[in-house]
PDB file of N, CA and C in Angstrom:
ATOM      1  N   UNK A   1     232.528 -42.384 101.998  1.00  0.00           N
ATOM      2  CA  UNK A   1     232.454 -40.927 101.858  1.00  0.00           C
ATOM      3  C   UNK A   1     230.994 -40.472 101.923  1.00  0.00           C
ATOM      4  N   UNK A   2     230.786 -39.759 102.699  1.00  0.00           N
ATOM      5  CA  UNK A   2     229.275 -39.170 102.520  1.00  0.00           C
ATOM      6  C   UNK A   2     229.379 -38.208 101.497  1.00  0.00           C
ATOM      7  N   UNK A   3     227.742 -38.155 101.382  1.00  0.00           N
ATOM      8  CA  UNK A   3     227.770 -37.435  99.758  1.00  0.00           C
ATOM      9  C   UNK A   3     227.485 -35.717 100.238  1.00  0.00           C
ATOM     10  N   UNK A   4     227.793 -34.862  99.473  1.00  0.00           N
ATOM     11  CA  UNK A   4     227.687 -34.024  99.689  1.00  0.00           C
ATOM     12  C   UNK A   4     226.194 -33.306  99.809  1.00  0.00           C
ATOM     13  N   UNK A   5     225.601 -32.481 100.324  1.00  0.00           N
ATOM     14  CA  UNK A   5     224.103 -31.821 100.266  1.00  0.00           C
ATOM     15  C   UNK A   5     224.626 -30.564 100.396  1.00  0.00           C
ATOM     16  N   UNK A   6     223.610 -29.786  99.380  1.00  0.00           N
ATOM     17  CA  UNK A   6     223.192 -28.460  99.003  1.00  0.00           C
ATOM     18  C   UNK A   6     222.179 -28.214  99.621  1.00  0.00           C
ATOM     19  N   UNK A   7     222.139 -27.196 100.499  1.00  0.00           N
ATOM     20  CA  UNK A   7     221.162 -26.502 100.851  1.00  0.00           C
ATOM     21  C   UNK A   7     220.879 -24.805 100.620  1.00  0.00           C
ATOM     22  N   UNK A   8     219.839 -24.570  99.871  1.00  0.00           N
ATOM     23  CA  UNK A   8     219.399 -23.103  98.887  1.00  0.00           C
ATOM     24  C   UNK A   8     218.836 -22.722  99.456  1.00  0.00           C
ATOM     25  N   UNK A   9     218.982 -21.254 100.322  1.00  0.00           N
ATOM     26  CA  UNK A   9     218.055 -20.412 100.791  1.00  0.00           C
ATOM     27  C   UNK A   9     217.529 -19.353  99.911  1.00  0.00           C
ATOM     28  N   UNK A  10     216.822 -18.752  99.903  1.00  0.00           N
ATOM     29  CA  UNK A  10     216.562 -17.375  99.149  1.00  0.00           C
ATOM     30  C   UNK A  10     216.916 -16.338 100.063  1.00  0.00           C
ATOM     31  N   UNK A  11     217.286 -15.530  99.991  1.00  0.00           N
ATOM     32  CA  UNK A  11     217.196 -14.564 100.234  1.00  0.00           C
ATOM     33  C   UNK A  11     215.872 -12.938  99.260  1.00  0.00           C
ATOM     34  N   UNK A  12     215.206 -13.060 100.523  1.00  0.00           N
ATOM     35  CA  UNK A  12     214.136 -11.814  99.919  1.00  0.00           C
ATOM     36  C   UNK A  12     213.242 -11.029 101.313  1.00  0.00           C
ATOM     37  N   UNK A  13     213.673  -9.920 101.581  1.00  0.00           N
ATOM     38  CA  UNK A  13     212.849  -9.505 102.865  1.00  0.00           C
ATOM     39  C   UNK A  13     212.843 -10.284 104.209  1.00  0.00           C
ATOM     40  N   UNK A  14     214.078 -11.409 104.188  1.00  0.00           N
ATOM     41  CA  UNK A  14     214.131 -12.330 105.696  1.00  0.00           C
ATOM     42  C   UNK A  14     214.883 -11.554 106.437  1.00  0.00           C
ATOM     43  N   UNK A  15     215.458 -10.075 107.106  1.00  0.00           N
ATOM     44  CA  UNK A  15     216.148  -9.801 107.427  1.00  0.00           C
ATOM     45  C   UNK A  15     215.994 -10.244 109.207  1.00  0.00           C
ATOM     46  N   UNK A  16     214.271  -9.939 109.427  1.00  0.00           N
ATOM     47  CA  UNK A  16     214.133 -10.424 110.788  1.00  0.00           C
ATOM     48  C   UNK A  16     214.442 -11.872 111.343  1.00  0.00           C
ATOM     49  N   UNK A  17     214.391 -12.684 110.575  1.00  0.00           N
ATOM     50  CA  UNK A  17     214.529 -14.237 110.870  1.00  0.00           C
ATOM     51  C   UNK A  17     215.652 -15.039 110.383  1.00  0.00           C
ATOM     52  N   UNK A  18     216.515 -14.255 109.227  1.00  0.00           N
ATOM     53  CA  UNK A  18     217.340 -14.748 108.806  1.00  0.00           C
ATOM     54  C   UNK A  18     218.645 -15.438 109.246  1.00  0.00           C
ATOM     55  N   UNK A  19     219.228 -14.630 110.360  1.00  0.00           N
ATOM     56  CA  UNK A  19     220.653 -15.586 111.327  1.00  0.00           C
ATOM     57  C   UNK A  19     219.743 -16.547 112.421  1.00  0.00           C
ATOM     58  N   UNK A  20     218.517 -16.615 112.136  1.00  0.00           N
ATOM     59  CA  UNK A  20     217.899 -17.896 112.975  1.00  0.00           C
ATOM     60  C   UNK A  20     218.048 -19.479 112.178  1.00  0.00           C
ATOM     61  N   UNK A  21     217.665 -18.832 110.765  1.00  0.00           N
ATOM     62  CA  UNK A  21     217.717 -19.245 109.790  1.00  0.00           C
ATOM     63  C   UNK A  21     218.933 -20.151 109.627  1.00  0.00           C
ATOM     64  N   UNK A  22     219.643 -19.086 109.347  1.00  0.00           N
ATOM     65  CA  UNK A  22     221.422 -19.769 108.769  1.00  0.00           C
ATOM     66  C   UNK A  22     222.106 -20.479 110.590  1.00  0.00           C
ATOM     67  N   UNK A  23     221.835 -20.325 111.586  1.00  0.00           N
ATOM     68  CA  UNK A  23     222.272 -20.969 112.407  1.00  0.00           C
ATOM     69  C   UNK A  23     221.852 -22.565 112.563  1.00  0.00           C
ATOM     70  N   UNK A  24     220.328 -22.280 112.412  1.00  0.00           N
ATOM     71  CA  UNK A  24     220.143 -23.933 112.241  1.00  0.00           C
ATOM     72  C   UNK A  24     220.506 -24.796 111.329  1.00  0.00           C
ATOM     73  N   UNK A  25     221.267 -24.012 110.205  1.00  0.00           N
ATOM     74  CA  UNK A  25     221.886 -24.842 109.169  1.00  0.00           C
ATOM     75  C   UNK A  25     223.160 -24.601 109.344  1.00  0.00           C
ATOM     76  N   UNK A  26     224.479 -23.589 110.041  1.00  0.00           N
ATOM     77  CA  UNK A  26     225.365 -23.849 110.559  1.00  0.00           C
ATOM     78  C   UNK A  26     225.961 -25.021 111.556  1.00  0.00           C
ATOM     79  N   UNK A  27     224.604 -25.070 112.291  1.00  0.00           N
ATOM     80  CA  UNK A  27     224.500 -26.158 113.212  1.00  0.00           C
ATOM     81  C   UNK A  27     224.321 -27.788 113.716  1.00  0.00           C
ATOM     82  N   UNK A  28     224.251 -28.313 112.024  1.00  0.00           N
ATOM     83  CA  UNK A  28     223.744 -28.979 111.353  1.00  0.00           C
ATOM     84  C   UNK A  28     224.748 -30.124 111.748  1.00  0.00           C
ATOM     85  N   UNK A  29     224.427 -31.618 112.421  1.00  0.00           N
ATOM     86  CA  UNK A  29     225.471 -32.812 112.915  1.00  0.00           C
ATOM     87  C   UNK A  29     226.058 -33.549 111.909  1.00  0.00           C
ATOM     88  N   UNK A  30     225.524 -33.019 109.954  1.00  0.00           N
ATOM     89  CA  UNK A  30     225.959 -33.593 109.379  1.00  0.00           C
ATOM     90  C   UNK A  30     226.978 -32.961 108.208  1.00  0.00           C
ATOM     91  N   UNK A  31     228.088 -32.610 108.612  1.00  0.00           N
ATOM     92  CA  UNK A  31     228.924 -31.855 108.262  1.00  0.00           C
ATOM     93  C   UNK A  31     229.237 -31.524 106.475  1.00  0.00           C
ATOM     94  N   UNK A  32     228.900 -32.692 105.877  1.00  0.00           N
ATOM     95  CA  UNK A  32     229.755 -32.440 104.072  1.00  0.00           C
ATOM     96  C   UNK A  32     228.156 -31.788 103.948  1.00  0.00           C
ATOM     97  N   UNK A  33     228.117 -30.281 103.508  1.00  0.00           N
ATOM     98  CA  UNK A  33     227.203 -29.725 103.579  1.00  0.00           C
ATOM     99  C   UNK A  33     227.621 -28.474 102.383  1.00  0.00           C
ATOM    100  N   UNK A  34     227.029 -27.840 101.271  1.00  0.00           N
ATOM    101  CA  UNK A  34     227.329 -26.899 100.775  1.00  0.00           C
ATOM    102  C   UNK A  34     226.064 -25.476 100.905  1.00  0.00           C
ATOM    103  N   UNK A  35     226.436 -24.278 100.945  1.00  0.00           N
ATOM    104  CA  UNK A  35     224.970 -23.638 100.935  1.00  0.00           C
ATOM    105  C   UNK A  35     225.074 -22.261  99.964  1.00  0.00           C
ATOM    106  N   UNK A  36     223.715 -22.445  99.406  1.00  0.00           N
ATOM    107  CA  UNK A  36     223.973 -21.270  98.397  1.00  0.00           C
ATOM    108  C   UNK A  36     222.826 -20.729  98.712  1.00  0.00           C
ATOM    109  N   UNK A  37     223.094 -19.378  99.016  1.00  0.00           N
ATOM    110  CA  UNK A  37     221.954 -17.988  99.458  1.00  0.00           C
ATOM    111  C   UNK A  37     221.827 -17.471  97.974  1.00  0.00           C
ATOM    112  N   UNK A  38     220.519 -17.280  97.734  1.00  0.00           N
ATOM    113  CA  UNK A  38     220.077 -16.574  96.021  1.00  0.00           C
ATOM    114  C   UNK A  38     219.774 -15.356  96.725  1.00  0.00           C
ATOM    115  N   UNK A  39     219.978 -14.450  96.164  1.00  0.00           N
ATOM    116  CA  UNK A  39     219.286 -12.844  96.535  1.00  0.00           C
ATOM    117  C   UNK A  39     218.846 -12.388  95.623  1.00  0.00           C
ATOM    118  N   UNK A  40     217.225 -12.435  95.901  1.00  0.00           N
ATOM    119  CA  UNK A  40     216.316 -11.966  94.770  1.00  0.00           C
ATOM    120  C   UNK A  40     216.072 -10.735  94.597  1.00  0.00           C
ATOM    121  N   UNK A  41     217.717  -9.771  94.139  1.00  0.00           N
ATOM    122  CA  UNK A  41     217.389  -8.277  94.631  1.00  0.00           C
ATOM    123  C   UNK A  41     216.380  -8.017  95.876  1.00  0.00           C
ATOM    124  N   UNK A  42     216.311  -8.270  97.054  1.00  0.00           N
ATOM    125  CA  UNK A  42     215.799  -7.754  98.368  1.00  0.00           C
ATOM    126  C   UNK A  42     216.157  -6.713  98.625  1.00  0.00           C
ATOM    127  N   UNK A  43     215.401  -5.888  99.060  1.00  0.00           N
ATOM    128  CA  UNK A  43     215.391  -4.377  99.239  1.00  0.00           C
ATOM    129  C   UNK A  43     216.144  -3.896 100.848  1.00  0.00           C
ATOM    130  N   UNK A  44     216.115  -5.236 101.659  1.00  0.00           N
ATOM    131  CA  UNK A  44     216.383  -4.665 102.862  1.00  0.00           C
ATOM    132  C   UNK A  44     217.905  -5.309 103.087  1.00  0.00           C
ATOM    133  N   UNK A  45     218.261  -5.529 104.338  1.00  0.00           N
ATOM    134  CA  UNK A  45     219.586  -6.194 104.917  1.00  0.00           C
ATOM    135  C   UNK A  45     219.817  -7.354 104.550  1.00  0.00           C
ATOM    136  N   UNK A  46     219.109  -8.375 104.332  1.00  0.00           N
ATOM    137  CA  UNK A  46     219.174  -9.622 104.313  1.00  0.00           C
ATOM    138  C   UNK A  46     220.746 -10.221 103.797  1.00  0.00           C
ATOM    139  N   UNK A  47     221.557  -9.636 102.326  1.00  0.00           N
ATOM    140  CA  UNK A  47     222.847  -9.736 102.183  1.00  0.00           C
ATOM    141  C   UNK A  47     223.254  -9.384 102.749  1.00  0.00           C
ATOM    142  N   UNK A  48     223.635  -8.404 103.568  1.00  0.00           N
ATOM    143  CA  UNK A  48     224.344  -8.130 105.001  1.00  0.00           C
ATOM    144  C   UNK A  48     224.773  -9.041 105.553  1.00  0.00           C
ATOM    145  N   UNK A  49     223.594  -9.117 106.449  1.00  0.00           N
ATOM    146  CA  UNK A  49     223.020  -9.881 107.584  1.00  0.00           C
ATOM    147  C   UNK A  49     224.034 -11.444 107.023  1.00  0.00           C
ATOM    148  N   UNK A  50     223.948 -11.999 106.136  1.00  0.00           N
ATOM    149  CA  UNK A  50     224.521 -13.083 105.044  1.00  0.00           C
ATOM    150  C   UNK A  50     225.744 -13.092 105.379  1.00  0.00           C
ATOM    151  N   UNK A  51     226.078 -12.113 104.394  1.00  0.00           N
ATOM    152  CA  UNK A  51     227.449 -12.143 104.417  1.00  0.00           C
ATOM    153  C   UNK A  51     228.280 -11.916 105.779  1.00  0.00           C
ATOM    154  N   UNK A  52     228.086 -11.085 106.804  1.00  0.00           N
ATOM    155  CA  UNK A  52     228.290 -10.815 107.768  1.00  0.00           C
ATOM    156  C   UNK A  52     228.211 -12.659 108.647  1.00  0.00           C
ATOM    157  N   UNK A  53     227.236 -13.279 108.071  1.00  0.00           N
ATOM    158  CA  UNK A  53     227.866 -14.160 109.196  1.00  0.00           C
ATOM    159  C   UNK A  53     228.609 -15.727 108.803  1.00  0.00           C
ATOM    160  N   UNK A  54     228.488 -15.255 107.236  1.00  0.00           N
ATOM    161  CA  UNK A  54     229.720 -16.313 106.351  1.00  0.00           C
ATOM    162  C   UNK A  54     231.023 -15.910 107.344  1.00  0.00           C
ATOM    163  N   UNK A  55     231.041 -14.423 107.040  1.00  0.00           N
ATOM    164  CA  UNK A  55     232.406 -14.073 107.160  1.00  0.00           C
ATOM    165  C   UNK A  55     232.933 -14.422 108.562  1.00  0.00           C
ATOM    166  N   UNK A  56     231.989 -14.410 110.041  1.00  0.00           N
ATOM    167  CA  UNK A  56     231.953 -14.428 111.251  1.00  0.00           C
ATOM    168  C   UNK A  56     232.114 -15.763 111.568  1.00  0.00           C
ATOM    169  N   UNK A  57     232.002 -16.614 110.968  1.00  0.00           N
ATOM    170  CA  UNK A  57     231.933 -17.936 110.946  1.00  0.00           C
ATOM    171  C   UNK A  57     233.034 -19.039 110.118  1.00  0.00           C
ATOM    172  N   UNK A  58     233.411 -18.338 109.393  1.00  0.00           N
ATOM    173  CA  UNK A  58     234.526 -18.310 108.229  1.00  0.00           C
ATOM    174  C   UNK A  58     233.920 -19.674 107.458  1.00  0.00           C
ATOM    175  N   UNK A  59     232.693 -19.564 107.068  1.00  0.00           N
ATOM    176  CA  UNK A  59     232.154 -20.739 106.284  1.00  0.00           C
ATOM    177  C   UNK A  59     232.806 -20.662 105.196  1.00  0.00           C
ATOM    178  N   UNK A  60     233.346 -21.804 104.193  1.00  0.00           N
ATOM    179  CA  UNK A  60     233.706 -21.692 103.068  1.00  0.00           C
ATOM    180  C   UNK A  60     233.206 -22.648 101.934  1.00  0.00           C
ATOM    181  N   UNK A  61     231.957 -23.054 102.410  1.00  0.00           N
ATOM    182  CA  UNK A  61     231.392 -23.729 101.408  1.00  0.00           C
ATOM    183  C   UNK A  61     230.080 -23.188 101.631  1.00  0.00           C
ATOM    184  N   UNK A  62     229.827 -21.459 101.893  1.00  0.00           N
ATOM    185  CA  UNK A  62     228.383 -21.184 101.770  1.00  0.00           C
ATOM    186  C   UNK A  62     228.699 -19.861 100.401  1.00  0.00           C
ATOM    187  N   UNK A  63     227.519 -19.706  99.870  1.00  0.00           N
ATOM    188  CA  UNK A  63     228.032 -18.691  98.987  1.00  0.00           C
ATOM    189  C   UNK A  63     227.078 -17.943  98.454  1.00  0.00           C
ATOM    190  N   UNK A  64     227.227 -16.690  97.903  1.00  0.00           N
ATOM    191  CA  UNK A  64     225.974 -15.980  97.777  1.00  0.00           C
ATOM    192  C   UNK A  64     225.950 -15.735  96.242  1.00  0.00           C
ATOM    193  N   UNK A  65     224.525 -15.914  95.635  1.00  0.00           N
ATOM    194  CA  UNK A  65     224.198 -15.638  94.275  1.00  0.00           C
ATOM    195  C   UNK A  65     223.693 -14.569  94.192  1.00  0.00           C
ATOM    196  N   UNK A  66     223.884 -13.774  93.141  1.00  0.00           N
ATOM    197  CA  UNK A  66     222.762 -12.261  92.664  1.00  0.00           C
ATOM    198  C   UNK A  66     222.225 -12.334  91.507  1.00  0.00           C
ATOM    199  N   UNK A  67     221.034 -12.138  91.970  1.00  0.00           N
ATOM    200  CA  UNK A  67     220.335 -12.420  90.744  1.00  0.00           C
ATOM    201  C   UNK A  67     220.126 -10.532  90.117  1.00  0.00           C
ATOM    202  N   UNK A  68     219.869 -10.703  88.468  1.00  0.00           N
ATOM    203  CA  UNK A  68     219.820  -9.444  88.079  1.00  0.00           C
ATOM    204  C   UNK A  68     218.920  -8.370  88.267  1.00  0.00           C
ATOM    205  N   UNK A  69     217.824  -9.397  88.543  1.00  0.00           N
ATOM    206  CA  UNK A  69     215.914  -8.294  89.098  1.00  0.00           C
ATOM    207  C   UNK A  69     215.786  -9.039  89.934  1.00  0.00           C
ATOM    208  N   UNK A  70     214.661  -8.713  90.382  1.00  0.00           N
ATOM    209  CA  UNK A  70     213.789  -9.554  90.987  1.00  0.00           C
ATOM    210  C   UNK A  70     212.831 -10.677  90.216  1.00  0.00           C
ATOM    211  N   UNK A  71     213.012 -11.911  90.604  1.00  0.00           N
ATOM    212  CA  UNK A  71     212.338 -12.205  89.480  1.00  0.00           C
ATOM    213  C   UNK A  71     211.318 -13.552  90.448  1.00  0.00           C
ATOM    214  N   UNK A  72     211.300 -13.918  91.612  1.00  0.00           N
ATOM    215  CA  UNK A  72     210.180 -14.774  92.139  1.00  0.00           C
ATOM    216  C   UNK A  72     210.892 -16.618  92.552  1.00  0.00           C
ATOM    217  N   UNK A  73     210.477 -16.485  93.545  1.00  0.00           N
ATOM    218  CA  UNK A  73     210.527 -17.758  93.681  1.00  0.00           C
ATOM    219  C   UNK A  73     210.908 -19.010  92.823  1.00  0.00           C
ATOM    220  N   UNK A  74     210.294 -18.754  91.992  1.00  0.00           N
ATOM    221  CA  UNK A  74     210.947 -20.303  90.893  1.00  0.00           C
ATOM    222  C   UNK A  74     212.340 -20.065  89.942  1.00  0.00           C
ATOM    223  N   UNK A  75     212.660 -18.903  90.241  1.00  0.00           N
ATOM    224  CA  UNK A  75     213.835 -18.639  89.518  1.00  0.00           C
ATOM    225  C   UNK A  75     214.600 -18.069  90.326  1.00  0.00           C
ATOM    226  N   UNK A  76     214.547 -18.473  91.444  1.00  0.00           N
ATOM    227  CA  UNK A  76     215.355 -18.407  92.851  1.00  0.00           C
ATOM    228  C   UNK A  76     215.543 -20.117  92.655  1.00  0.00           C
ATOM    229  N   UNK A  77     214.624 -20.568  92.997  1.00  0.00           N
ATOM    230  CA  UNK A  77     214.939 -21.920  93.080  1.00  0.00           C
ATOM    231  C   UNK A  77     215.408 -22.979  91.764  1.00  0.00           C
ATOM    232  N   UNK A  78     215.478 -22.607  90.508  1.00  0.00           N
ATOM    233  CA  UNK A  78     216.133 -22.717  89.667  1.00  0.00           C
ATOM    234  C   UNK A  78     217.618 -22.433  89.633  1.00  0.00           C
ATOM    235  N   UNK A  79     218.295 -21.400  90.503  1.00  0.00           N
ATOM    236  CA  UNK A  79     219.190 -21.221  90.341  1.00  0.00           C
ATOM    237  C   UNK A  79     220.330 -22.123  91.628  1.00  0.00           C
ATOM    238  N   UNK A  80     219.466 -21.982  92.447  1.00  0.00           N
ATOM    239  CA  UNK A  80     219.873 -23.196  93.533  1.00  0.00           C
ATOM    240  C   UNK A  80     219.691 -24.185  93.110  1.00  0.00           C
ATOM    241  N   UNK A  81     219.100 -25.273  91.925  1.00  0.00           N
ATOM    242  CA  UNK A  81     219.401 -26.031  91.048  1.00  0.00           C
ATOM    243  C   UNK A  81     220.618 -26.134  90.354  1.00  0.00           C
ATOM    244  N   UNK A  82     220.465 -24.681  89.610  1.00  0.00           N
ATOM    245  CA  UNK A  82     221.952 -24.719  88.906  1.00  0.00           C
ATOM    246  C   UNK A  82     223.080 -24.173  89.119  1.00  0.00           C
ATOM    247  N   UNK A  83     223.543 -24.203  90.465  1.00  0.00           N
ATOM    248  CA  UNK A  83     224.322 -23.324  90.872  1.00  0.00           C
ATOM    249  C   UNK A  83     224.577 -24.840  92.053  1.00  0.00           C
ATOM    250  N   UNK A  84     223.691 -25.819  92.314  1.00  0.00           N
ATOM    251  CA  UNK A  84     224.371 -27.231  92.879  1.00  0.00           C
ATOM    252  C   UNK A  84     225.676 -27.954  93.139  1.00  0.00           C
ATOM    253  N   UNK A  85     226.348 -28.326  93.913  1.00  0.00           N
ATOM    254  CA  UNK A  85     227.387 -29.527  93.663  1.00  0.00           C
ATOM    255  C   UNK A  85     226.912 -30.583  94.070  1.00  0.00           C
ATOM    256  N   UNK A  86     225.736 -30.786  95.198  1.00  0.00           N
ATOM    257  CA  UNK A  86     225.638 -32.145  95.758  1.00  0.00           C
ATOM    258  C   UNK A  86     224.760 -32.882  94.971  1.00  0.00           C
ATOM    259  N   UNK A  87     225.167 -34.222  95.619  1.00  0.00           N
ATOM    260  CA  UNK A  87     223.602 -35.130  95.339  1.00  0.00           C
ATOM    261  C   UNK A  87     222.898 -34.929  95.498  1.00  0.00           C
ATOM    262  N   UNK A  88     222.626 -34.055  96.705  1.00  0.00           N
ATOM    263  CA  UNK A  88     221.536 -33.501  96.788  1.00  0.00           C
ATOM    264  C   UNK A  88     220.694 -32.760  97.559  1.00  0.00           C
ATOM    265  N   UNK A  89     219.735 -31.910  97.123  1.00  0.00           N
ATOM    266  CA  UNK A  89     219.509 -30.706  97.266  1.00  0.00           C
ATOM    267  C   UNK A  89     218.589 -30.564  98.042  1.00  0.00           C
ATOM    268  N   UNK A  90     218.520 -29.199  99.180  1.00  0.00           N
ATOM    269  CA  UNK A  90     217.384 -29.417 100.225  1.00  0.00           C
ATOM    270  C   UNK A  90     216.824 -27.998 100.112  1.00  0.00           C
ATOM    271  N   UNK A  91     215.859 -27.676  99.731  1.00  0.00           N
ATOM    272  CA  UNK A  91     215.380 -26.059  99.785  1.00  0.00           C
ATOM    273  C   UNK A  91     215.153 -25.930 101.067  1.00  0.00           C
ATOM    274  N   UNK A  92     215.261 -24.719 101.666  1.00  0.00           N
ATOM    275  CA  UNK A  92     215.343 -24.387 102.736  1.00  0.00           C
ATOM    276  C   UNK A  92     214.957 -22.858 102.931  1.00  0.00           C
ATOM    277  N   UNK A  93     213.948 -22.219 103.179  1.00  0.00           N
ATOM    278  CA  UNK A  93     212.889 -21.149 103.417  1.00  0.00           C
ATOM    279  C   UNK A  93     213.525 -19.730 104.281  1.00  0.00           C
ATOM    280  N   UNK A  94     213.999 -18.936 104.202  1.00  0.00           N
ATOM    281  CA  UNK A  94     214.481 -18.029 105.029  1.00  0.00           C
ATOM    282  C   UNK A  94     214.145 -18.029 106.495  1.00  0.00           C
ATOM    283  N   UNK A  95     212.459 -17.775 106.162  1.00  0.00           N
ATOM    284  CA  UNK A  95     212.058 -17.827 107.732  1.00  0.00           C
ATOM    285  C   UNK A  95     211.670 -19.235 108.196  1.00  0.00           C
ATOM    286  N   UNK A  96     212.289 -20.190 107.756  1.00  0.00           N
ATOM    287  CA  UNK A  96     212.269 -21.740 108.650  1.00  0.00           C
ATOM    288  C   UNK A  96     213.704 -21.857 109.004  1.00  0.00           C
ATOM    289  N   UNK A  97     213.897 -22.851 110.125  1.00  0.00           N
ATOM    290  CA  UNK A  97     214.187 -23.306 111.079  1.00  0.00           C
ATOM    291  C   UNK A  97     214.484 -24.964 110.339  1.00  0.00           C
ATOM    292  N   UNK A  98     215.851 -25.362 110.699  1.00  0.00           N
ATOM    293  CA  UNK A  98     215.612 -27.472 110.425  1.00  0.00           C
ATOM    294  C   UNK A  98     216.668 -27.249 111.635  1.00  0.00           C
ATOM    295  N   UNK A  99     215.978 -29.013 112.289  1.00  0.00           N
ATOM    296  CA  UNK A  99     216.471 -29.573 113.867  1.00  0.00           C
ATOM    297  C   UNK A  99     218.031 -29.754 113.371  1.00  0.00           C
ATOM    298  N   UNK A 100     218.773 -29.914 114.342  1.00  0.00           N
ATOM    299  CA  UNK A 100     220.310 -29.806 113.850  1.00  0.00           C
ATOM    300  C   UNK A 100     220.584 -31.344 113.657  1.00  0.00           C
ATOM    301  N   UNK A 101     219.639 -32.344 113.513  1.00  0.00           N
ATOM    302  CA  UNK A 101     219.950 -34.049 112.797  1.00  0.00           C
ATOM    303  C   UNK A 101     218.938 -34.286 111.328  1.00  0.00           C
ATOM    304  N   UNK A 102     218.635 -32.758 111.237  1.00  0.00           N
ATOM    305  CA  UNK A 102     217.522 -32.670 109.808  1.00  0.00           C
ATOM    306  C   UNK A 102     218.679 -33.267 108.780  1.00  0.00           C
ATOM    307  N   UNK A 103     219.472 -32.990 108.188  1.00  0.00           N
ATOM    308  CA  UNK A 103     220.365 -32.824 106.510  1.00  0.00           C
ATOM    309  C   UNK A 103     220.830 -34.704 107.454  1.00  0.00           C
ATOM    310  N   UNK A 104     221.218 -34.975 108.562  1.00  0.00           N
ATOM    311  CA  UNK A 104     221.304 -36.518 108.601  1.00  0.00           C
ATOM    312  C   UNK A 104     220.719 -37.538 108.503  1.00  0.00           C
ATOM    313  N   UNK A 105     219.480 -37.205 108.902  1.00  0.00           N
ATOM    314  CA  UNK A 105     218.506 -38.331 108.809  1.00  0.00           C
ATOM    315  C   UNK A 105     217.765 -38.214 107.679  1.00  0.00           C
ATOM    316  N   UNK A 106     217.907 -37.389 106.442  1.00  0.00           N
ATOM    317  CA  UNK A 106     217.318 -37.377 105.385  1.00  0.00           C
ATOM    318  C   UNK A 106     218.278 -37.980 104.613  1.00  0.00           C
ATOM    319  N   UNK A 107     219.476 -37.770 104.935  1.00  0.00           N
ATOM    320  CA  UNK A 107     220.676 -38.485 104.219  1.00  0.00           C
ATOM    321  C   UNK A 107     220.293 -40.124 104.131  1.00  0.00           C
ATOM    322  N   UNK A 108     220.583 -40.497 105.720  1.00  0.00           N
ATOM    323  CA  UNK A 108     220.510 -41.629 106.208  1.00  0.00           C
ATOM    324  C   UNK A 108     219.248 -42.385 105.267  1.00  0.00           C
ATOM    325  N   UNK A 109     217.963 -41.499 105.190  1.00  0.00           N
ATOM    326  CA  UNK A 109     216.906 -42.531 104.437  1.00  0.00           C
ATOM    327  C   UNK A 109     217.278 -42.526 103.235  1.00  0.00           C
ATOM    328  N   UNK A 110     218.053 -41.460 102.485  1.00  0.00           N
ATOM    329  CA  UNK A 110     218.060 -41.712 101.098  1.00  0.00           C
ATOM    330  C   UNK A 110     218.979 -42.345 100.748  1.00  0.00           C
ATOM    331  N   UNK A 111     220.316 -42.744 101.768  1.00  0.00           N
ATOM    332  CA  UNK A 111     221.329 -43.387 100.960  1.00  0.00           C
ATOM    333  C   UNK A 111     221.388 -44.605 101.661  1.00  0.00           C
ATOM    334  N   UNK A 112     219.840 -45.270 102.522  1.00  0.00           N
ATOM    335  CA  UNK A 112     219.373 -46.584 103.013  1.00  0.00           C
ATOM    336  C   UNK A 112     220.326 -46.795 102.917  1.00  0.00           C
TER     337      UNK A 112
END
């Protein structure tokens, strides 16, 4: 059984880069994959944009968190901590991009 991976985006002001974003992790050759979008209250589209392409895609292991303020980066990424199912966890940047054998070959080295 492969193990499952979490991958945590934030969501905050990515509205321009963001379905670049979530495609290269839609796209991903290594399928047992979970993803949790944090929304750090962002002022613009970015949940939209999100949800719009969960729904377009009919992902059902991506999911969106709200956070109550805004509150910064480490408590974005705290919550993609605790808001986890996999072994393990890959932060992943709004406006970055991973090659579609990224979440495999990190697998592959860690579970040598």
């Amino acid at each position: 059984m492969q193990p499952l991976v979490t991958i945590s985006i934030p969501l905050f002001k990515c509205e321009d880069f963001l379905e670049k974003c979530l495609d290269s992790v839609k796209n991903q050759t290594y399928r047992n994959i979970e993803v949790t979008l944090v929304n750090d209250q962002t002022p613009d589209n970015s949940v939209e944009i999100a949800e719009e392409f969960i729904q377009k895609y009919n992902l059902k292991n991506w999911k969106i968190f709200h956070l109550e303020k805004n509150s910064g980066l480490s408590v974005v990424r705290n919550k993609g901590i605790d808001t986890a199912n996999g072994k393990y966890l890959f932060f992943l940047d709004s406006d970055d991009t991973i090659t579609e054998d990224c979440i495999e070959k990190l697998v592959k080295v860690a579970e040598g």
